[in-house]
PDB file of N, CA and C in Angstrom:
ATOM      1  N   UNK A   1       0.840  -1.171   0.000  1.00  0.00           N
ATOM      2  CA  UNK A   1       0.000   0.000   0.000  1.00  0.00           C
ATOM      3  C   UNK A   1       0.888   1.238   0.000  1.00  0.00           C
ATOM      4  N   UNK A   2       0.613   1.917  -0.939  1.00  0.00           N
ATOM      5  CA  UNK A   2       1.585   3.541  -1.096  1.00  0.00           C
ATOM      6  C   UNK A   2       0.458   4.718  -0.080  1.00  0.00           C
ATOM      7  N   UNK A   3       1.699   5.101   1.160  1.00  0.00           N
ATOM      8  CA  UNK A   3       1.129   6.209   1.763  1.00  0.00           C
ATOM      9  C   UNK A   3       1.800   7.631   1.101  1.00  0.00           C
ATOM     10  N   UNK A   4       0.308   7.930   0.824  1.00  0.00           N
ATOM     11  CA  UNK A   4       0.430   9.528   0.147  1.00  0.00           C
ATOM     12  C   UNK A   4       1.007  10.643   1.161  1.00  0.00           C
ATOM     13  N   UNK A   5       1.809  11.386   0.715  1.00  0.00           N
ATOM     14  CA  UNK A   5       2.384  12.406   1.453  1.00  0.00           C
ATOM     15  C   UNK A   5       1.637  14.010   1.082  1.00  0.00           C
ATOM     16  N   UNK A   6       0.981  14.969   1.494  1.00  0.00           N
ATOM     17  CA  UNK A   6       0.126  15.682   0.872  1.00  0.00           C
ATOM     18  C   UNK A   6       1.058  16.969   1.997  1.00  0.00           C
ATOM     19  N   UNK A   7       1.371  18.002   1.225  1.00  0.00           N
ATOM     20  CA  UNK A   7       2.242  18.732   1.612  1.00  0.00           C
ATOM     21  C   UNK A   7       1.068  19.984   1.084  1.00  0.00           C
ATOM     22  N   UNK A   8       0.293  20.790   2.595  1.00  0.00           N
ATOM     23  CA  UNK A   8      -0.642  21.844   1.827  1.00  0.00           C
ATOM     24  C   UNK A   8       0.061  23.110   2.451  1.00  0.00           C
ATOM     25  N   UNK A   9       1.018  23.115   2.763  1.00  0.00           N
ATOM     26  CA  UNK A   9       2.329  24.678   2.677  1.00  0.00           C
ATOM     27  C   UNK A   9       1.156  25.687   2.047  1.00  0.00           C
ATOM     28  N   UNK A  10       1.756  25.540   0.809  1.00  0.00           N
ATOM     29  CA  UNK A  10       1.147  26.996   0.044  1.00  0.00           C
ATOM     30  C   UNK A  10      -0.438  26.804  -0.106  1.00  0.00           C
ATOM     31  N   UNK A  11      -1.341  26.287   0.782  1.00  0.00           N
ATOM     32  CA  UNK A  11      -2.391  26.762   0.685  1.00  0.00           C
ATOM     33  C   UNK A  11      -3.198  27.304   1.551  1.00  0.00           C
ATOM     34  N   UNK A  12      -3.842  28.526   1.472  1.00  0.00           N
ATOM     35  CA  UNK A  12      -3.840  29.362   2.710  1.00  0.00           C
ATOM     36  C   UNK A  12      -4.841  28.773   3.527  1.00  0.00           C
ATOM     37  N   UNK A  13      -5.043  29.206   4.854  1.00  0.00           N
ATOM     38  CA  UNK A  13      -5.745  29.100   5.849  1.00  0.00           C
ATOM     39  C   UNK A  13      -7.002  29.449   5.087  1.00  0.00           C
ATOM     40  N   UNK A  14      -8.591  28.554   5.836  1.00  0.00           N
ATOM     41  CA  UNK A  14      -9.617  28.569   5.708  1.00  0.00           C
ATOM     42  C   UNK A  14     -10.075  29.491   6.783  1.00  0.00           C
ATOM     43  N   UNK A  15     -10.922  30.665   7.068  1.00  0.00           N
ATOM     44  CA  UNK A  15     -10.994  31.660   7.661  1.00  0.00           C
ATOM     45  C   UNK A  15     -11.969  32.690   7.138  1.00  0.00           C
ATOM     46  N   UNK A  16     -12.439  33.344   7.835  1.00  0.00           N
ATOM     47  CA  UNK A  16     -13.058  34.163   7.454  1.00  0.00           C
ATOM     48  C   UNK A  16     -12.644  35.430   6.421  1.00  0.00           C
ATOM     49  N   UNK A  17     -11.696  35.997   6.783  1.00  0.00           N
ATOM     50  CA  UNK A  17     -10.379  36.590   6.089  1.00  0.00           C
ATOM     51  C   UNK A  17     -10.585  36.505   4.592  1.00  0.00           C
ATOM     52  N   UNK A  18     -10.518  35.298   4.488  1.00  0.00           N
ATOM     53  CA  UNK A  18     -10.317  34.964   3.212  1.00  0.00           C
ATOM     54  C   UNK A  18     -11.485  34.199   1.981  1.00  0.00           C
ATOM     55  N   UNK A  19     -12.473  34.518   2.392  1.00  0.00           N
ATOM     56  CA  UNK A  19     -13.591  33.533   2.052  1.00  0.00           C
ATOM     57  C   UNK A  19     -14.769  35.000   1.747  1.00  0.00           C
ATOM     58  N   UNK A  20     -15.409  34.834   0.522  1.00  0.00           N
ATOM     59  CA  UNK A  20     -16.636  35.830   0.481  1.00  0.00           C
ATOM     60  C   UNK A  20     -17.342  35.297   0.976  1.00  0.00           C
ATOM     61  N   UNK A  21     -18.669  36.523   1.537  1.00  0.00           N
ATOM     62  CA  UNK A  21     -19.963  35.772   2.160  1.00  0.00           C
ATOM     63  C   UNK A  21     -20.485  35.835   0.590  1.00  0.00           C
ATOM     64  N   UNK A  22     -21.310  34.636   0.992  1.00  0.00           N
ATOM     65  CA  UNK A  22     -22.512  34.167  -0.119  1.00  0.00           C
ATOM     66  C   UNK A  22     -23.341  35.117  -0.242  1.00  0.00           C
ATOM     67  N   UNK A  23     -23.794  35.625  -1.237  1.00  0.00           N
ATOM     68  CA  UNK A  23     -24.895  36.358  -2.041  1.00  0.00           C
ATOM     69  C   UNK A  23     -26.320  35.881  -2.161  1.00  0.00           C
ATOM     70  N   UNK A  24     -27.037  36.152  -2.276  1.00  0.00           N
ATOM     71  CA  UNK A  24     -28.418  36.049  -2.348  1.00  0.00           C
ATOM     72  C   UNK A  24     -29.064  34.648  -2.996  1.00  0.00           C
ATOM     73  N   UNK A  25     -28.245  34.714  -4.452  1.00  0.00           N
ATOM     74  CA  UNK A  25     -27.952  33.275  -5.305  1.00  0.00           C
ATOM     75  C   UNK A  25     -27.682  32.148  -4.466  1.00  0.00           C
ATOM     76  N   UNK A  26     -26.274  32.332  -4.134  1.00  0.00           N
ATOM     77  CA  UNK A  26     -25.771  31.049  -3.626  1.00  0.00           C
ATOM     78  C   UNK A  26     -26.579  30.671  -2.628  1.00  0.00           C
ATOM     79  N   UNK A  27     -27.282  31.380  -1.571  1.00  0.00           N
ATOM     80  CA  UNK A  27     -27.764  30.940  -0.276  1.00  0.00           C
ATOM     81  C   UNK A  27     -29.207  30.848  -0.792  1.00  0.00           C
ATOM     82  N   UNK A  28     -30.020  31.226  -2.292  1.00  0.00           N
ATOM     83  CA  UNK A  28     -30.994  30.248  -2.899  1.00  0.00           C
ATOM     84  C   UNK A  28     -30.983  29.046  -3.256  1.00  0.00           C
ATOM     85  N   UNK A  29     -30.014  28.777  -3.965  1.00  0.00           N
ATOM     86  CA  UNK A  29     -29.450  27.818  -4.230  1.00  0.00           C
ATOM     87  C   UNK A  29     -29.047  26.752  -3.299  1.00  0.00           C
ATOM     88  N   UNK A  30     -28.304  27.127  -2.361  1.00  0.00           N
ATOM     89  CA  UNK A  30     -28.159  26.122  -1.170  1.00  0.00           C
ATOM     90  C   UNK A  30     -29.507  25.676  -0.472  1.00  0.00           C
ATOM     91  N   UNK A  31     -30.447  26.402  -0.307  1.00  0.00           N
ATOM     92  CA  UNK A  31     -31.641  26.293   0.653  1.00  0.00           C
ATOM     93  C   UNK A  31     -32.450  25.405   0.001  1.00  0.00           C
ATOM     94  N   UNK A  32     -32.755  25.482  -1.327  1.00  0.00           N
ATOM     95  CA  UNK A  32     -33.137  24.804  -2.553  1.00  0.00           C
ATOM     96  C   UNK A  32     -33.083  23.686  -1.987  1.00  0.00           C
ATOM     97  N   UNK A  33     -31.737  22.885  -2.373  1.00  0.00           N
ATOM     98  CA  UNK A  33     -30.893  22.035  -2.539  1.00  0.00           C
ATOM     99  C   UNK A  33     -31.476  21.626  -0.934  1.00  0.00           C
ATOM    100  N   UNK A  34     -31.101  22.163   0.024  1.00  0.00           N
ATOM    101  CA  UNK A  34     -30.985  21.445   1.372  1.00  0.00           C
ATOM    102  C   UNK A  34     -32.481  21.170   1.591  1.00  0.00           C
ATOM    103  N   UNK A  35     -33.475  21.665   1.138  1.00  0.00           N
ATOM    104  CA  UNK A  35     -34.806  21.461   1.290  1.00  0.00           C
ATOM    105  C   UNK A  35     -35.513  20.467   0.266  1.00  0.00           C
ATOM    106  N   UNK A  36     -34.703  19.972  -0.973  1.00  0.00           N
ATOM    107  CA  UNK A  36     -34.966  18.911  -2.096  1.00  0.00           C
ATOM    108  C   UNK A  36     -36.025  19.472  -2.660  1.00  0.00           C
ATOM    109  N   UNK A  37     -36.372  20.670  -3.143  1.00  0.00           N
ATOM    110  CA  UNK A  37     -37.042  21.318  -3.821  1.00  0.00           C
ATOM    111  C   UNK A  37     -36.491  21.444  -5.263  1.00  0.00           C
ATOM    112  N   UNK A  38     -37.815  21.601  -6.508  1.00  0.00           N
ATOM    113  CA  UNK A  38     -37.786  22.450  -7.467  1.00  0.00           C
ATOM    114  C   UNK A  38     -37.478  23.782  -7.663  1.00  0.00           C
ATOM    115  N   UNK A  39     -37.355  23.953  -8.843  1.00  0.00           N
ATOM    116  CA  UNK A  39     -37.607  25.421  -8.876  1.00  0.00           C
ATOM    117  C   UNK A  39     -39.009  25.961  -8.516  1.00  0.00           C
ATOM    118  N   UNK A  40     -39.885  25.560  -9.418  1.00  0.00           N
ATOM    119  CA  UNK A  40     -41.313  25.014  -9.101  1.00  0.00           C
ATOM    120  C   UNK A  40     -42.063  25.260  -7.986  1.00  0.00           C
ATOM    121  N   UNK A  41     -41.256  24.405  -7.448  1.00  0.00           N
ATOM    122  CA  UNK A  41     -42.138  24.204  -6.019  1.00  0.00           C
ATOM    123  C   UNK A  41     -41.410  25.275  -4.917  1.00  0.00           C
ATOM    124  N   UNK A  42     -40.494  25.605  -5.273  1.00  0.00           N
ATOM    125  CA  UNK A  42     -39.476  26.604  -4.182  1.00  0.00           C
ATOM    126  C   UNK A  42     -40.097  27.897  -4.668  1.00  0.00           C
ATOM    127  N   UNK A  43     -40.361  28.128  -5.764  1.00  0.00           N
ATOM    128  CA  UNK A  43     -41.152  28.940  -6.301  1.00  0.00           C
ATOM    129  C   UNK A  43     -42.364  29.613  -5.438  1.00  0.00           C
ATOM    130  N   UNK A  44     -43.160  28.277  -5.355  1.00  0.00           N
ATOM    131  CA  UNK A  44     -44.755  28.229  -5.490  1.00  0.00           C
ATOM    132  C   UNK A  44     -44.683  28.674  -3.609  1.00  0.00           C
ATOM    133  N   UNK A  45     -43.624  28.041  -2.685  1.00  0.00           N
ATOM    134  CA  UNK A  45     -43.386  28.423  -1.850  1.00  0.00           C
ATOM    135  C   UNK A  45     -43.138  29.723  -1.042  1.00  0.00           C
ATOM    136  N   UNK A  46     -42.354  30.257  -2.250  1.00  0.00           N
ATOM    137  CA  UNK A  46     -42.008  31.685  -1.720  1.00  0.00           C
ATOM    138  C   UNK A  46     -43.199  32.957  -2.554  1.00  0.00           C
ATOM    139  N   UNK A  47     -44.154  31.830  -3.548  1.00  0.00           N
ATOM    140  CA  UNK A  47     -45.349  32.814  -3.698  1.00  0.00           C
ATOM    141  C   UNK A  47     -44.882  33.939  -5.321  1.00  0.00           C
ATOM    142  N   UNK A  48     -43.804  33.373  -5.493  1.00  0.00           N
ATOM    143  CA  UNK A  48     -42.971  34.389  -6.787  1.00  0.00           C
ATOM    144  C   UNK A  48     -43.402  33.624  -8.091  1.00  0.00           C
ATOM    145  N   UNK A  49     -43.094  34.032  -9.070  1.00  0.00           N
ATOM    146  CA  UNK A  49     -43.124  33.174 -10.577  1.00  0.00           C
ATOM    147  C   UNK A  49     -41.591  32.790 -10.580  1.00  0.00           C
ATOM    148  N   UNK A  50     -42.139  31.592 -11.122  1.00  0.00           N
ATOM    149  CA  UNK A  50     -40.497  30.282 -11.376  1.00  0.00           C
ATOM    150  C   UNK A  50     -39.722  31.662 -12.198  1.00  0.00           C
ATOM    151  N   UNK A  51     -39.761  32.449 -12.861  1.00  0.00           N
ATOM    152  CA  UNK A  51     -39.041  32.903 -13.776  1.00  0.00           C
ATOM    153  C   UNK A  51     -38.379  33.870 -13.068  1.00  0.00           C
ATOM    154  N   UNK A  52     -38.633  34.637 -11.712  1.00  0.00           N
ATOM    155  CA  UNK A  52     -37.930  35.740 -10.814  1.00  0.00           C
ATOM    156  C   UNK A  52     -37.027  34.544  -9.668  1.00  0.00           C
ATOM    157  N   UNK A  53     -37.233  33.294  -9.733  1.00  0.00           N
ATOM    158  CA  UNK A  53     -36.270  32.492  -8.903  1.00  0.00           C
ATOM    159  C   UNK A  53     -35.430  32.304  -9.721  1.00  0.00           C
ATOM    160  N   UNK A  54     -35.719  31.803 -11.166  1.00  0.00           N
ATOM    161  CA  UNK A  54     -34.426  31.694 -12.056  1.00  0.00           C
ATOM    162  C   UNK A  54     -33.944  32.502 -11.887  1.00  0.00           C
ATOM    163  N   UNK A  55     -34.308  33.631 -12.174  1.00  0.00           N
ATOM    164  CA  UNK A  55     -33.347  34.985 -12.450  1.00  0.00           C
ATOM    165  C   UNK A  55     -32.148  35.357 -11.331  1.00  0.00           C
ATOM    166  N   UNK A  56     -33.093  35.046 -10.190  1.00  0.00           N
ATOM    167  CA  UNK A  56     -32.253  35.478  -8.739  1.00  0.00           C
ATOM    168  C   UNK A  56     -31.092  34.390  -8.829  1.00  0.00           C
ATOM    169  N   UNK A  57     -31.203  33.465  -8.952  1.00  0.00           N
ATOM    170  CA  UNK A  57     -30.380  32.446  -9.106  1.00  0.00           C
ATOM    171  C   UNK A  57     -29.355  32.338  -9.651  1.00  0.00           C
ATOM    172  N   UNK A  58     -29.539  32.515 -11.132  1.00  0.00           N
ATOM    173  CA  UNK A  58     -28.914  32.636 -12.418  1.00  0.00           C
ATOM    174  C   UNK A  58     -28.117  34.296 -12.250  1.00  0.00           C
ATOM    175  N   UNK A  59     -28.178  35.405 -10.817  1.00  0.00           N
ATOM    176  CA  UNK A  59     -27.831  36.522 -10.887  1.00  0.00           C
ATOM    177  C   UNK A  59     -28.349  37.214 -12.681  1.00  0.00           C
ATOM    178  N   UNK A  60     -29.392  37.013 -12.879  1.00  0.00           N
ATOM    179  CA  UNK A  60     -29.538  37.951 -14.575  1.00  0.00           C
ATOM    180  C   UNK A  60     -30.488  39.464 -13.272  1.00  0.00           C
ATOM    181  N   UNK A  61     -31.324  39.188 -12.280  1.00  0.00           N
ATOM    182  CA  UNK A  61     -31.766  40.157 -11.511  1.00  0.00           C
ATOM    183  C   UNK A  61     -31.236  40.029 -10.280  1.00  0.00           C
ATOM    184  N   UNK A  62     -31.387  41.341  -9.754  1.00  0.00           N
ATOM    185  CA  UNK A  62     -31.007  41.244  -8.087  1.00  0.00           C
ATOM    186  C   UNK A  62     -32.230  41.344  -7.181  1.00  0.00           C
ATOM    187  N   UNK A  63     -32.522  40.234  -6.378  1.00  0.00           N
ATOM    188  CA  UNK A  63     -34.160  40.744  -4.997  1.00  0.00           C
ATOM    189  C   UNK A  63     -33.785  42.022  -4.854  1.00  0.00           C
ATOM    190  N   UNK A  64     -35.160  42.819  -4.389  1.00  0.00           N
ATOM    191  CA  UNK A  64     -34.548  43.712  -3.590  1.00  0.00           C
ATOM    192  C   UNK A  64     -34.550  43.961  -2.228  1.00  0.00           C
ATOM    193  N   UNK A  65     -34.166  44.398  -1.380  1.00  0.00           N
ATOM    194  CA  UNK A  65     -33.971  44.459  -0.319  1.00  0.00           C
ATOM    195  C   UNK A  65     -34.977  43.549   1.182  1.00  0.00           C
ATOM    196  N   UNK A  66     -36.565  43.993   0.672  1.00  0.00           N
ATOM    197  CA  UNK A  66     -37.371  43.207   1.173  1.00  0.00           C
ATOM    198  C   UNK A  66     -36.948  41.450   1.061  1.00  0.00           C
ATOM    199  N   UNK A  67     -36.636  41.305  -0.193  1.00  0.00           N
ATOM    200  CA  UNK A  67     -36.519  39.810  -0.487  1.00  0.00           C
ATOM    201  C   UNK A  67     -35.256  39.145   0.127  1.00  0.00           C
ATOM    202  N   UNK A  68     -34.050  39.861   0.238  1.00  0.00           N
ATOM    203  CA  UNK A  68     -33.070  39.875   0.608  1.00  0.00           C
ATOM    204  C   UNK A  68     -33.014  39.384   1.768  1.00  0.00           C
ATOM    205  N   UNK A  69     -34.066  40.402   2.519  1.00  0.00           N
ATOM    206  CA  UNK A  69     -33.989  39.606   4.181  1.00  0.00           C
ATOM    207  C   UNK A  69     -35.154  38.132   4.264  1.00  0.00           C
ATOM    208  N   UNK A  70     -35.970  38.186   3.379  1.00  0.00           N
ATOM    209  CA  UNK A  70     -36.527  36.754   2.920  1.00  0.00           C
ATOM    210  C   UNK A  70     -35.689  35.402   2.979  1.00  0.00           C
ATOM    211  N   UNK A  71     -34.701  36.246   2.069  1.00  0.00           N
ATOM    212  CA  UNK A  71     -33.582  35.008   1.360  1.00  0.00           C
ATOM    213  C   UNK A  71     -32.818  34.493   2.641  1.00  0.00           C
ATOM    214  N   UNK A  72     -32.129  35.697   3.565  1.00  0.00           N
ATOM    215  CA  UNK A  72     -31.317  34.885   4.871  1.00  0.00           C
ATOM    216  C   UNK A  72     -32.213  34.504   5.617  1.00  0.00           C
ATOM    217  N   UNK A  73     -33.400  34.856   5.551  1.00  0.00           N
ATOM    218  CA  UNK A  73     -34.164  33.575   6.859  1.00  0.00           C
ATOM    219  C   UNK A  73     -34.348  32.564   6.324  1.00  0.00           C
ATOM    220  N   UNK A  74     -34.542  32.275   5.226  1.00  0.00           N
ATOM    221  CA  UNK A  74     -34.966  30.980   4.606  1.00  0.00           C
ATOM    222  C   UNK A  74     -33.680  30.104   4.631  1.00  0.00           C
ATOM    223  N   UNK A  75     -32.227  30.958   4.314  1.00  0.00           N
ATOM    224  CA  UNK A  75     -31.124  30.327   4.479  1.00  0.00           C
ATOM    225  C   UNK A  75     -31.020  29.945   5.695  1.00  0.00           C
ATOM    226  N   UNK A  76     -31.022  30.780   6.727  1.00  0.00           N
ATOM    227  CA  UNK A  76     -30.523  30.304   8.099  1.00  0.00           C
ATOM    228  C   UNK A  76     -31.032  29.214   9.061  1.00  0.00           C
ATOM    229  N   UNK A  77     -32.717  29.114   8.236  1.00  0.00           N
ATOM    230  CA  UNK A  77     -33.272  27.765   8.908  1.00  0.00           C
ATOM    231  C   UNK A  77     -34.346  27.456   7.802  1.00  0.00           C
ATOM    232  N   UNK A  78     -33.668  26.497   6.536  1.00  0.00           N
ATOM    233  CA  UNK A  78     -34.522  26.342   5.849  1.00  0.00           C
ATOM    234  C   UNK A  78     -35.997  25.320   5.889  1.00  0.00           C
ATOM    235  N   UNK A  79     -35.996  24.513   6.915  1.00  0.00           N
ATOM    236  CA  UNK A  79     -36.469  23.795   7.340  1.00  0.00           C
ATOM    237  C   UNK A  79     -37.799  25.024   7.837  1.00  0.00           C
ATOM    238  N   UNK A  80     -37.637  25.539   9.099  1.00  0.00           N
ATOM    239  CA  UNK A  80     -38.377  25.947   9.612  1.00  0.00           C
ATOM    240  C   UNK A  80     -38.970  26.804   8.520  1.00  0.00           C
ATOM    241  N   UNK A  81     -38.399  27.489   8.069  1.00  0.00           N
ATOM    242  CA  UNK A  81     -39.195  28.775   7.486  1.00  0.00           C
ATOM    243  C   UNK A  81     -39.483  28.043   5.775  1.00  0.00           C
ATOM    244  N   UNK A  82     -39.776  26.722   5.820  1.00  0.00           N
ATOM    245  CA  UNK A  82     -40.238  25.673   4.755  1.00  0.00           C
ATOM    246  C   UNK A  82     -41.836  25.453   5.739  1.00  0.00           C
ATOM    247  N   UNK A  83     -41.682  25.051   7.091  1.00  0.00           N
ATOM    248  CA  UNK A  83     -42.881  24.817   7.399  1.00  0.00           C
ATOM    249  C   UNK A  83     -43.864  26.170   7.987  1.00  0.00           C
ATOM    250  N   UNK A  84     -43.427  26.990   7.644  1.00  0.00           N
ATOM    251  CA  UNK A  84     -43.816  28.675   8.586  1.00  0.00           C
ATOM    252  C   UNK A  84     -44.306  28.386   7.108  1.00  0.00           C
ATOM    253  N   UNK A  85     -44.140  28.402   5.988  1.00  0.00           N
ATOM    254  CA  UNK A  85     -44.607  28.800   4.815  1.00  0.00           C
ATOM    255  C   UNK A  85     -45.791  27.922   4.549  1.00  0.00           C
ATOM    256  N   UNK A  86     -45.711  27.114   4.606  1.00  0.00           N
ATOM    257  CA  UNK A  86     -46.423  26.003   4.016  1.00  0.00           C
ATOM    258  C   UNK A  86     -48.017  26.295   4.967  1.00  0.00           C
ATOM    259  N   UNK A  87     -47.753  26.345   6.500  1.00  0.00           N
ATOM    260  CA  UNK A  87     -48.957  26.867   7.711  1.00  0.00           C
ATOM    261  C   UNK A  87     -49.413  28.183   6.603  1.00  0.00           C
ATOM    262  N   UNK A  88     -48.675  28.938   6.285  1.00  0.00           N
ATOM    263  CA  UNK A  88     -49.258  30.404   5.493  1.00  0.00           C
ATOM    264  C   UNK A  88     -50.258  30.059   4.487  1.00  0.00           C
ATOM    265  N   UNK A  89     -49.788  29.020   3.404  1.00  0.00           N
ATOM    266  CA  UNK A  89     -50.340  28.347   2.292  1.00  0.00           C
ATOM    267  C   UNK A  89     -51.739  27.871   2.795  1.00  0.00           C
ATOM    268  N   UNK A  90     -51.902  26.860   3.478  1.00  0.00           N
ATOM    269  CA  UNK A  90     -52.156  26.271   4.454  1.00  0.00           C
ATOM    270  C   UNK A  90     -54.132  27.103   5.011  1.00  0.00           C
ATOM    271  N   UNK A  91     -53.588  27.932   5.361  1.00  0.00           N
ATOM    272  CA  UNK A  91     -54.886  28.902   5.992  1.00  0.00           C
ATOM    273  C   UNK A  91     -55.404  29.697   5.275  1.00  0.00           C
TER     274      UNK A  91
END
């Protein structure tokens, strides 16, 4: 069995420093993903047309500000604010 020797010298520290925060996109995209949603249905969720989630997604538009703070709650607990939505739908 050959033990690999992995020498990561020149690669910098993982840190805040050095790392962008995620944008509006990416943390759609992630929430998406972590919730096993469509576009569709992530859509139909947040009450928008599939074609303003593409967009946000795809960065061709930017939310604006209202949506923005939409987008980090939904990121920060996509779960919950999946079932806060659904109770909204719901009634």
């Amino acid at each position: 069995m050959v033990e690999d020797d992995f020498d990561f010298d020149d690669s910098p520290e993982w840190h805040g420093g050095n790392t962008r925060p995620l944008d509006a996109s990416a943390k759609l995209v992630l929430a998406r993903a972590l919730l096993d949603l469509s576009q569709r249905d992530f859509a139909g969720l947040l009450g928008i047309p599939v074609a303003t989630l593409r967009n946000w997604e795809q960065r061709r538009t930017e939310p604006d500000a209202v949506a923005k703070t939409l987008i980090d709650l939904i990121y920060d607990d996509p779960q919950g604010m999946r079932d806060r939505m659904a109770r909204r739908t719901a009634a």
